[in-house]
C-alpha atoms as a PDB file:
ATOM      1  CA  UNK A   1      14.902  24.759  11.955  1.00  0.00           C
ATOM      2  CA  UNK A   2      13.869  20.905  11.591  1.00  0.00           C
ATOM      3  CA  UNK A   3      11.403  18.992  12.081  1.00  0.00           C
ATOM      4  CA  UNK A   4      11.471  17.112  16.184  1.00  0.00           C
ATOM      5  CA  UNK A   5       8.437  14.804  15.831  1.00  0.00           C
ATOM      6  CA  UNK A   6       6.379  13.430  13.049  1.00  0.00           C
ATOM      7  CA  UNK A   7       2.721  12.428  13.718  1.00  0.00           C
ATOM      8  CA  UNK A   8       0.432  11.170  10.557  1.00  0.00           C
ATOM      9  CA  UNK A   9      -3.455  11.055  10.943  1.00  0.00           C
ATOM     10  CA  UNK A  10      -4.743   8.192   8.935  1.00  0.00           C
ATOM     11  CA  UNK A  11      -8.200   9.151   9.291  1.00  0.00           C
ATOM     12  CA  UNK A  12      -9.914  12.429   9.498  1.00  0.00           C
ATOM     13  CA  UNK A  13     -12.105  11.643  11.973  1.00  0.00           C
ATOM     14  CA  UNK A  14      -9.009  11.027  14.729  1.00  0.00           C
ATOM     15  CA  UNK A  15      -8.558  13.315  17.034  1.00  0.00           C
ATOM     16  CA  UNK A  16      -5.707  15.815  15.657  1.00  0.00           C
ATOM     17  CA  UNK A  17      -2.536  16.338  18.360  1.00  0.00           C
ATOM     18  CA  UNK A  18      -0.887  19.075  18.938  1.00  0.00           C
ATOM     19  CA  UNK A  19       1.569  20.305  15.695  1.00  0.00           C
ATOM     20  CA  UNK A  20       3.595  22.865  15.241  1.00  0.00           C
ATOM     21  CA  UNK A  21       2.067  22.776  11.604  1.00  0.00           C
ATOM     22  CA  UNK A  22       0.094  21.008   9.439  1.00  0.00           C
ATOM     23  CA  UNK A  23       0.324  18.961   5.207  1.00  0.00           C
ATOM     24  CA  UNK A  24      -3.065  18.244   4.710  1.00  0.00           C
ATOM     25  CA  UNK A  25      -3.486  15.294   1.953  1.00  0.00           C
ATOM     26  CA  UNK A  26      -6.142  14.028  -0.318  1.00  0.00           C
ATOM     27  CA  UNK A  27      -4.390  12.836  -3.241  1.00  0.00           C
ATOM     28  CA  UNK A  28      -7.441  11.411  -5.066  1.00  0.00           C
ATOM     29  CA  UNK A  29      -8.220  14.261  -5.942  1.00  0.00           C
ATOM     30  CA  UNK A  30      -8.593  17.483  -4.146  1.00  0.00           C
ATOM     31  CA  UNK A  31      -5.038  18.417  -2.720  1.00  0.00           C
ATOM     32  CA  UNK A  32      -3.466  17.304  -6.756  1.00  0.00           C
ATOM     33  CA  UNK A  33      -6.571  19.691  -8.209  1.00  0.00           C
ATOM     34  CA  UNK A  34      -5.152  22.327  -5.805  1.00  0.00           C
ATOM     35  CA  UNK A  35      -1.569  21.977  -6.677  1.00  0.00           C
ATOM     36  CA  UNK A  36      -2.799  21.953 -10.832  1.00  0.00           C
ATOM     37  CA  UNK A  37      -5.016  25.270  -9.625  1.00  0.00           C
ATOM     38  CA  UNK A  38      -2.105  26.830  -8.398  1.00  0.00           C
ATOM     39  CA  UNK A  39       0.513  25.965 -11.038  1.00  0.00           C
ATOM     40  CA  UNK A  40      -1.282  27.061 -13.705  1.00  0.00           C
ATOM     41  CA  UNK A  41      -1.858  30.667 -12.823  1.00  0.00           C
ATOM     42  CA  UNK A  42      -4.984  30.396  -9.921  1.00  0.00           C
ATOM     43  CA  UNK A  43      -4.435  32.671  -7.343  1.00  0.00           C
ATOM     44  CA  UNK A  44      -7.400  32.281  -4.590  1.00  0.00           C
ATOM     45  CA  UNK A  45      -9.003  29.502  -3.944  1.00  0.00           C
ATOM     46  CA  UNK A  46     -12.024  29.168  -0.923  1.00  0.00           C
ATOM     47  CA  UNK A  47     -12.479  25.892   0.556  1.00  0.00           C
ATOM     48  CA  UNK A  48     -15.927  25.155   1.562  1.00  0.00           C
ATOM     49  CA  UNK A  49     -17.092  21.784   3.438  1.00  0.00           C
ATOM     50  CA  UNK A  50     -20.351  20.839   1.958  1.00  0.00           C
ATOM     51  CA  UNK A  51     -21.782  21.777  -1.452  1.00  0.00           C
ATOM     52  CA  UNK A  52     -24.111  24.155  -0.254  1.00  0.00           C
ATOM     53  CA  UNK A  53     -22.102  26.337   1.693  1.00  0.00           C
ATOM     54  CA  UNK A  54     -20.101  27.034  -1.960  1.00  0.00           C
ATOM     55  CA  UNK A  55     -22.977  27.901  -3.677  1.00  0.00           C
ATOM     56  CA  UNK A  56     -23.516  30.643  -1.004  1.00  0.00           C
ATOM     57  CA  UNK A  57     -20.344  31.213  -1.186  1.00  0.00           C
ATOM     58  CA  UNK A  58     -19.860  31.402  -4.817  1.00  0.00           C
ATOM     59  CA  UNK A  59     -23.287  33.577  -4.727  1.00  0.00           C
ATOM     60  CA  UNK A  60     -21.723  36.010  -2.493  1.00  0.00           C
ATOM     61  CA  UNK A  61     -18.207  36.407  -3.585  1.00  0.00           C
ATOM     62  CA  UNK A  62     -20.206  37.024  -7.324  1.00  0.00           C
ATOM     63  CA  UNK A  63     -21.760  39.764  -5.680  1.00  0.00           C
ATOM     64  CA  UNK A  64     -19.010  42.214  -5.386  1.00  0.00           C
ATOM     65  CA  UNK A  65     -17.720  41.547  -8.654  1.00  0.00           C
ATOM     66  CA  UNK A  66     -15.987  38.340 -11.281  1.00  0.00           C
ATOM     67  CA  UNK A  67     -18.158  35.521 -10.028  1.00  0.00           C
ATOM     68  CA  UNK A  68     -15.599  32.728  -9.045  1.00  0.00           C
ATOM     69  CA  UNK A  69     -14.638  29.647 -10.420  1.00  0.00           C
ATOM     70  CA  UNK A  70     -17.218  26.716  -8.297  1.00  0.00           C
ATOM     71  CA  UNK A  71     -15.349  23.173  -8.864  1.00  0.00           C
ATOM     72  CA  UNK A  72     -15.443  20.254  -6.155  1.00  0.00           C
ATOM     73  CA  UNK A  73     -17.499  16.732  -6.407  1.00  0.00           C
ATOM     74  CA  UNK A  74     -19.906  14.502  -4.506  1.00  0.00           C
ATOM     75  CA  UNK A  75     -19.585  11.078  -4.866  1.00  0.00           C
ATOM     76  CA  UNK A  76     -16.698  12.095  -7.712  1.00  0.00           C
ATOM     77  CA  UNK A  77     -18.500  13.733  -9.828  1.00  0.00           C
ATOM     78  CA  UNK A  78     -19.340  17.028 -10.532  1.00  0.00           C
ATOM     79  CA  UNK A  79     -22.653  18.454  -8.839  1.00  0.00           C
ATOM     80  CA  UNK A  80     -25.465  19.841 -10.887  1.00  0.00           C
ATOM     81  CA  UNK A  81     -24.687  23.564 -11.278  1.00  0.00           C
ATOM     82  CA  UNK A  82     -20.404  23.363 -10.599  1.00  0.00           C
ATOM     83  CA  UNK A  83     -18.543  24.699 -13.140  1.00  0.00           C
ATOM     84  CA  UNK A  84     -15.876  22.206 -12.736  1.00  0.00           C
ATOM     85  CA  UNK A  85     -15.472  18.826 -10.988  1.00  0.00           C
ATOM     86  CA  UNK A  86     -12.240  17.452  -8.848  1.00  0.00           C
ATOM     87  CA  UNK A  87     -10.181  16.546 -12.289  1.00  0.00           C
ATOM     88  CA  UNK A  88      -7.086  18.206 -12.308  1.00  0.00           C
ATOM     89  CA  UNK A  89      -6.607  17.241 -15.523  1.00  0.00           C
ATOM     90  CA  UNK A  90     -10.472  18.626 -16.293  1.00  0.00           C
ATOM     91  CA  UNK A  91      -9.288  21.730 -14.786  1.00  0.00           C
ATOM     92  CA  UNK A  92      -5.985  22.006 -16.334  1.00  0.00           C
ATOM     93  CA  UNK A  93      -7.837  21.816 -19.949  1.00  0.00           C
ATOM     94  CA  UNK A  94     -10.202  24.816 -18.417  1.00  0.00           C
ATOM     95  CA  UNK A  95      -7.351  27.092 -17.945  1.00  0.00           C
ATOM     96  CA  UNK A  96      -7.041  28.099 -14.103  1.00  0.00           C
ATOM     97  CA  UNK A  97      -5.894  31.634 -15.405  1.00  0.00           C
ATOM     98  CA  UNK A  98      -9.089  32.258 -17.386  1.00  0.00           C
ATOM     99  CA  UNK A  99     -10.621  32.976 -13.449  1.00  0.00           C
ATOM    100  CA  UNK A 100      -7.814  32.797 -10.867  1.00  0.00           C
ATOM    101  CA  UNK A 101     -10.506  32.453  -8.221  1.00  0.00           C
ATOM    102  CA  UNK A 102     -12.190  29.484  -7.074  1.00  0.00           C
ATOM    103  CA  UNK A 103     -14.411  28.138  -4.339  1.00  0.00           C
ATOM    104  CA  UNK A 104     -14.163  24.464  -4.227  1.00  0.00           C
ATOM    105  CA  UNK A 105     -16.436  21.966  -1.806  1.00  0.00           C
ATOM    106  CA  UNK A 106     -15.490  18.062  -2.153  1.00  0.00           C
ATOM    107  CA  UNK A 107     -16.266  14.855   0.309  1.00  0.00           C
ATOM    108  CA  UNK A 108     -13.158  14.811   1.642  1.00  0.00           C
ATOM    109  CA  UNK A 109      -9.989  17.243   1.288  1.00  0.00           C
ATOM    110  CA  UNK A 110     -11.969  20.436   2.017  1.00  0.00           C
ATOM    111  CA  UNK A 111     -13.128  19.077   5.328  1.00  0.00           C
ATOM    112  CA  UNK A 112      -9.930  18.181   5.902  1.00  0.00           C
ATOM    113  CA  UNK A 113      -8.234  21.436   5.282  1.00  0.00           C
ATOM    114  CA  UNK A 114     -10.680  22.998   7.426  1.00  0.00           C
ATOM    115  CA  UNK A 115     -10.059  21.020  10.293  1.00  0.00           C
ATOM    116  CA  UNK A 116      -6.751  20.556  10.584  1.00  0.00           C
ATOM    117  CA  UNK A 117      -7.171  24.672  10.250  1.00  0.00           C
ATOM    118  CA  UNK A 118      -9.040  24.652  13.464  1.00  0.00           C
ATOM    119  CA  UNK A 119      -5.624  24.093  15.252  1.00  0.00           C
ATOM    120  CA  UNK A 120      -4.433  27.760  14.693  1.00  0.00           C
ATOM    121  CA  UNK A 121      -1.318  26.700  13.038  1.00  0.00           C
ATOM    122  CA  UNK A 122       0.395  26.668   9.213  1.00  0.00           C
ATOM    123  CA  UNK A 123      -1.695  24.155   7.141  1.00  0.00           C
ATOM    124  CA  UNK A 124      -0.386  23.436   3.572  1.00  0.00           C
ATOM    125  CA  UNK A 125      -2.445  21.461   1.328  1.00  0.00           C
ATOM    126  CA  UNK A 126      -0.038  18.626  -0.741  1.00  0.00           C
ATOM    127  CA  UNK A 127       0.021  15.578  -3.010  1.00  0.00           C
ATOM    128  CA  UNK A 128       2.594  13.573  -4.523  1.00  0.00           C
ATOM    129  CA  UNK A 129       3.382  16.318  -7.134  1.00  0.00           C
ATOM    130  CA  UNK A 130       4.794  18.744  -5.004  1.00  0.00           C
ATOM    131  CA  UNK A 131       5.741  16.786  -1.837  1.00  0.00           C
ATOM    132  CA  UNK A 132       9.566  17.807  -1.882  1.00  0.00           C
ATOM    133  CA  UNK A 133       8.341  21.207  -1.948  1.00  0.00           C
ATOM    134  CA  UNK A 134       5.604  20.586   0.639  1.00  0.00           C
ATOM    135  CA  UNK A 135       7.980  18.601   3.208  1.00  0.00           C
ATOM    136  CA  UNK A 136      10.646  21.470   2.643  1.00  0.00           C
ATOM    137  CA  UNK A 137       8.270  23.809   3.542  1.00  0.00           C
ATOM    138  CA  UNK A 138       6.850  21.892   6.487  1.00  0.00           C
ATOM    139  CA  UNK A 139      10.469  21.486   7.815  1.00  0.00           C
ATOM    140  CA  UNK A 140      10.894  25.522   8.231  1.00  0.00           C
ATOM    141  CA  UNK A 141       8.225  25.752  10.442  1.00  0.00           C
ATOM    142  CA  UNK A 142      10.554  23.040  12.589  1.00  0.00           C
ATOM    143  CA  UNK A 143       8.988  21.443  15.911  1.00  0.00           C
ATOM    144  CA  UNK A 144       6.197  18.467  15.373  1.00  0.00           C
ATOM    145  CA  UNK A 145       4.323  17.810  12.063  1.00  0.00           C
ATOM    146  CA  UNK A 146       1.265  16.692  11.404  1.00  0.00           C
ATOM    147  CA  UNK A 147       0.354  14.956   8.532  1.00  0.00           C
ATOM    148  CA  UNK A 148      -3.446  14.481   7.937  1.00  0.00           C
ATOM    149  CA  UNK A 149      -4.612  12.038   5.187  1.00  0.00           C
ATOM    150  CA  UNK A 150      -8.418  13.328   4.277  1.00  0.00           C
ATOM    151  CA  UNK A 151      -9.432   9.804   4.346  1.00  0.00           C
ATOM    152  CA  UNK A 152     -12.609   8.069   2.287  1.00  0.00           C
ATOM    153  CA  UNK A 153     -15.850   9.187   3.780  1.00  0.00           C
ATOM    154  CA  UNK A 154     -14.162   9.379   7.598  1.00  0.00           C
ATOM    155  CA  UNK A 155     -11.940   6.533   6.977  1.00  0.00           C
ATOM    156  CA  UNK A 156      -8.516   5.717   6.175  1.00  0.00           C
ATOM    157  CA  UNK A 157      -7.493   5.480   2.510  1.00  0.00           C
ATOM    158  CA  UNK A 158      -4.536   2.971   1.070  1.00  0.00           C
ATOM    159  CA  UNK A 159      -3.966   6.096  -1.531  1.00  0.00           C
ATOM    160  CA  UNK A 160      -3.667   9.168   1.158  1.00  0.00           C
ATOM    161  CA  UNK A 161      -1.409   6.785   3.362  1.00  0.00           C
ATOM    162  CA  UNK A 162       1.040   6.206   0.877  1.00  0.00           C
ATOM    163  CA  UNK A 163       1.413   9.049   0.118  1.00  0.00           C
ATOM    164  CA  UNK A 164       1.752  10.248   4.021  1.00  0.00           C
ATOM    165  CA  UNK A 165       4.451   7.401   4.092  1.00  0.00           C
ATOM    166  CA  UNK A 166       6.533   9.211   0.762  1.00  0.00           C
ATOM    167  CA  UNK A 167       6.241  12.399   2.676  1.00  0.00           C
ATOM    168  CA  UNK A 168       7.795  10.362   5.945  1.00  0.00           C
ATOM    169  CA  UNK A 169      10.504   8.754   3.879  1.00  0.00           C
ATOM    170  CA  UNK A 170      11.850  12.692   2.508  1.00  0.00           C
ATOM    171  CA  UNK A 171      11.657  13.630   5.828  1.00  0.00           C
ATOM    172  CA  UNK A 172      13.762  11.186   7.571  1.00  0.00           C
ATOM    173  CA  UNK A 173      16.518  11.419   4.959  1.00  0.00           C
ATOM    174  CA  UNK A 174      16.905  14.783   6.599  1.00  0.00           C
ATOM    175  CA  UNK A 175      16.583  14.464   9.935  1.00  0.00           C
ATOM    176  CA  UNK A 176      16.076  12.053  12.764  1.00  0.00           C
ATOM    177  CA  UNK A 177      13.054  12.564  13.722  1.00  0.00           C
ATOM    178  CA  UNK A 178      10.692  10.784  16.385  1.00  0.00           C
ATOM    179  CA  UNK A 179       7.828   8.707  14.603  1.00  0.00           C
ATOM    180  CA  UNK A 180       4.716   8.359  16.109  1.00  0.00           C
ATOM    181  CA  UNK A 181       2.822   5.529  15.256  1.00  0.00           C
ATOM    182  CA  UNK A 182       0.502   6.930  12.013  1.00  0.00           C
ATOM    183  CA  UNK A 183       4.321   7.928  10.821  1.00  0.00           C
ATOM    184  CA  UNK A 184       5.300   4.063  11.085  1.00  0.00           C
ATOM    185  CA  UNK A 185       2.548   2.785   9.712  1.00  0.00           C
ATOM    186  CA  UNK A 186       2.415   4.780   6.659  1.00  0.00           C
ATOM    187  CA  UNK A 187       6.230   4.673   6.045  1.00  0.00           C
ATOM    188  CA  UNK A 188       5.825   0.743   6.125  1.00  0.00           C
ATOM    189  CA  UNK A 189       3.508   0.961   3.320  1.00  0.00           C
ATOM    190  CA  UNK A 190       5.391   3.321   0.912  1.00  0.00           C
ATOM    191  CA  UNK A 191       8.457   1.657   1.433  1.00  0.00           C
ATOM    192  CA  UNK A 192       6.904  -2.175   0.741  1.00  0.00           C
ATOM    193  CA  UNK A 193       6.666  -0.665  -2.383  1.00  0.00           C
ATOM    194  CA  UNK A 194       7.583   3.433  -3.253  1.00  0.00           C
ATOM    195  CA  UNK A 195       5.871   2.766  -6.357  1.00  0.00           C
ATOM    196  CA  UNK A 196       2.517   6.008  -6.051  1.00  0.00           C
ATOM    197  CA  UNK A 197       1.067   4.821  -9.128  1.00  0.00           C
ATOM    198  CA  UNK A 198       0.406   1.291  -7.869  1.00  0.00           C
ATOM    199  CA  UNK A 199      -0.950   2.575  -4.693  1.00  0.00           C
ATOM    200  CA  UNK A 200      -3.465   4.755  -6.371  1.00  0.00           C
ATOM    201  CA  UNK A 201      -4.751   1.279  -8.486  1.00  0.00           C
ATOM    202  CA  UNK A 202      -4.872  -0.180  -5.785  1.00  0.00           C
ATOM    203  CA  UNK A 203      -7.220   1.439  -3.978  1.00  0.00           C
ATOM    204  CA  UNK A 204     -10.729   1.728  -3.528  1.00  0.00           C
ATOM    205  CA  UNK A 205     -10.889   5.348  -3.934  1.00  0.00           C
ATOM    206  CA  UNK A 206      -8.459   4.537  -7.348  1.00  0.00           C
ATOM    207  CA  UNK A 207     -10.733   1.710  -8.238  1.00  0.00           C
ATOM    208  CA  UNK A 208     -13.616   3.702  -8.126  1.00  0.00           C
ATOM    209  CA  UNK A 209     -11.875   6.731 -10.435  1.00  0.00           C
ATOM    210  CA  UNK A 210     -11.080   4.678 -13.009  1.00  0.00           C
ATOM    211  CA  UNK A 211     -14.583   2.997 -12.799  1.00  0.00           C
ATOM    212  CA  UNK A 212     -15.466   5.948 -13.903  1.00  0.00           C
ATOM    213  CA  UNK A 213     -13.280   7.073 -16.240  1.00  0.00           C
ATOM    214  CA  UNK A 214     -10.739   9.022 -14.353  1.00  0.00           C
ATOM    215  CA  UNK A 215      -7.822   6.887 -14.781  1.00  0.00           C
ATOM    216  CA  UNK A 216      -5.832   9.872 -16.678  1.00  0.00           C
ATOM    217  CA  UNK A 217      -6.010  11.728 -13.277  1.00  0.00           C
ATOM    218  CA  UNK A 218      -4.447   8.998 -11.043  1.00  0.00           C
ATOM    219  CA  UNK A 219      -1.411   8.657 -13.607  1.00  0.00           C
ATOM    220  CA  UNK A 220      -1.175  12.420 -13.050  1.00  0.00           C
ATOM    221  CA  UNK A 221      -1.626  12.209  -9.762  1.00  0.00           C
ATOM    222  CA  UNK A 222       1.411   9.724  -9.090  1.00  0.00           C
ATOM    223  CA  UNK A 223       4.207  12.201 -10.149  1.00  0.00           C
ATOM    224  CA  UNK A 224       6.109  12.461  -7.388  1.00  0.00           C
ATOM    225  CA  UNK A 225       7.834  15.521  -7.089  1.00  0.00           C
ATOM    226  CA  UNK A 226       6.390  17.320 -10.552  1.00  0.00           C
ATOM    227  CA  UNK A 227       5.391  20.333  -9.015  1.00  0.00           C
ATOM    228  CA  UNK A 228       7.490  22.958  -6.841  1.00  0.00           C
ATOM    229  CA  UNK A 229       4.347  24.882  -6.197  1.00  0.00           C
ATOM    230  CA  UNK A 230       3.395  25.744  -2.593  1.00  0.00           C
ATOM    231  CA  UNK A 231       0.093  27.341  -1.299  1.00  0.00           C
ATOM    232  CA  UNK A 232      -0.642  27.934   2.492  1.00  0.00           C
ATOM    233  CA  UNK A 233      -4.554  28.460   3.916  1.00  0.00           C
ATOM    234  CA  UNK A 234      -5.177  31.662   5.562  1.00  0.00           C
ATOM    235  CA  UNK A 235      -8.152  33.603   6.058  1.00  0.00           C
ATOM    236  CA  UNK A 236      -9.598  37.024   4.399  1.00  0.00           C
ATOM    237  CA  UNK A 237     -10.537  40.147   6.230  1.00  0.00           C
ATOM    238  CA  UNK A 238     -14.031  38.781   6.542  1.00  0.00           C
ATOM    239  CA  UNK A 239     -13.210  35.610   7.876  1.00  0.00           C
ATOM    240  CA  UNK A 240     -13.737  33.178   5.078  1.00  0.00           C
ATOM    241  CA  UNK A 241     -11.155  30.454   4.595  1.00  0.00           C
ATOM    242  CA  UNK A 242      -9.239  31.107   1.854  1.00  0.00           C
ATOM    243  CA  UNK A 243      -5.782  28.786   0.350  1.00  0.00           C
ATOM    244  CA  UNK A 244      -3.520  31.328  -1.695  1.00  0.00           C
ATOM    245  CA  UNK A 245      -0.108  30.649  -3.479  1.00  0.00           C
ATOM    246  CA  UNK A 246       2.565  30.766  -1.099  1.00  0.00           C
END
């Protein structure tokens, strides 16, 4: 199969069209801390879209047994009472195979996930690292794909659209496939300059990481094609969303 149409949401708080499936991406940080989660021996991981629906969350999945791992930021930084914040690199050090369950809540990418979920269809979380992977993935599914950048606080981010715009480039070297306008737009900007690492400094959302002492993630962050791990959300028997290695 192969991918028809591509159509990229620069801002989460668009209206999503209709898509065969879905690469949800929030590069700074949460979609990278997935891909890190995943790599490194996690095996579950719950998305939750505000901090105190993982505390319940967290509460209740302790109940019937290993309490999960509870990672995830407000305002990029870890919130009193998380194990964990969004640092891959934080999380690497951890050891994601110490507890290779988490529940995760952060300002942007778990919203995200969840509501390009709402659609019913495939939804694969992805970054820079693993975007071959992701995009190869994406292209099995064939039809139209959606690409959803989580955005800054409902708005378009200069980070997630470059990286929306690398995923465009891989998938026109394959294929001839019908851009929508988000598609355009983003592929302009990675290929003004297909350099991730840049993109990241530049902005705000990178600014504002390094501000505060992140700037090991974004380097991290910016390796394209690093990763060749895949994870695709689903849901449990109970109905909670859950992302598992794919």
């Amino acid at each position: 199969m192969s991918i028809k149409k591509i159509d990229v949401v620069l801002s989460p708080g668009e209206e999503l069209p209709e898509a065969d499936s879905w690469l949800v991406i929030d590069i700074l940080r949460a979609t990278t801390t997935m891909d890190a989660f995943f790599s490194s021996g996690g095996r579950t991981l719950y998305p939750c879209p505000s901090i105190e629906d993982a505390f319940t969350l967290r509460d209740r999945l302790a109940a019937g047994g290993d309490p999960p791992l509870l990672m995830g930021e407000r305002n990029a930084l870890p919130p009193p009472g998380f194990d964990l914040g969004n640092s891959p690199l934080e999380l690497l050090e951890y050891g994601p195979a110490k507890k290779t369950a988490a529940v995760m809540a952060t300002t942007n990418g778990t919203r995200a996930l969840l509501k390009a979920a709402r659609s019913g269809r495939p939804v694969r979380p992805a970054c820079a690292r693993n975007a071959q992977a992701a995009v190869r993935a994406a292209a099995s599914e064939g039809g139209t794909l959606g690409i959803l950048c989580a955005g800054l606080k409902g708005r378009s981010a200069l980070d997630d659209a470059a990286c929306a715009g690398l995923f465009v480039e891989i998938l026109v070297a394959g294929g001839d496939a019908e851009l929508g306008d988000g598609a355009l737009m983003a592929l302009e900007i990675w290929r003004s300059c297909p350099d991730m690492e840049r993109w990241l400094r530049q902005s705000v959302h990178g600014k504002r990481l390094i501000g505060l002492g992140f700037e090991k993630d974004l380097v991290f962050a910016s390796a394209v094609n690093s990763s060749e791990t895949l994870s695709l959300f689903g849901r449990t028997e109970s109905g909670d969303p859950v992302i598992r290695r794919a």
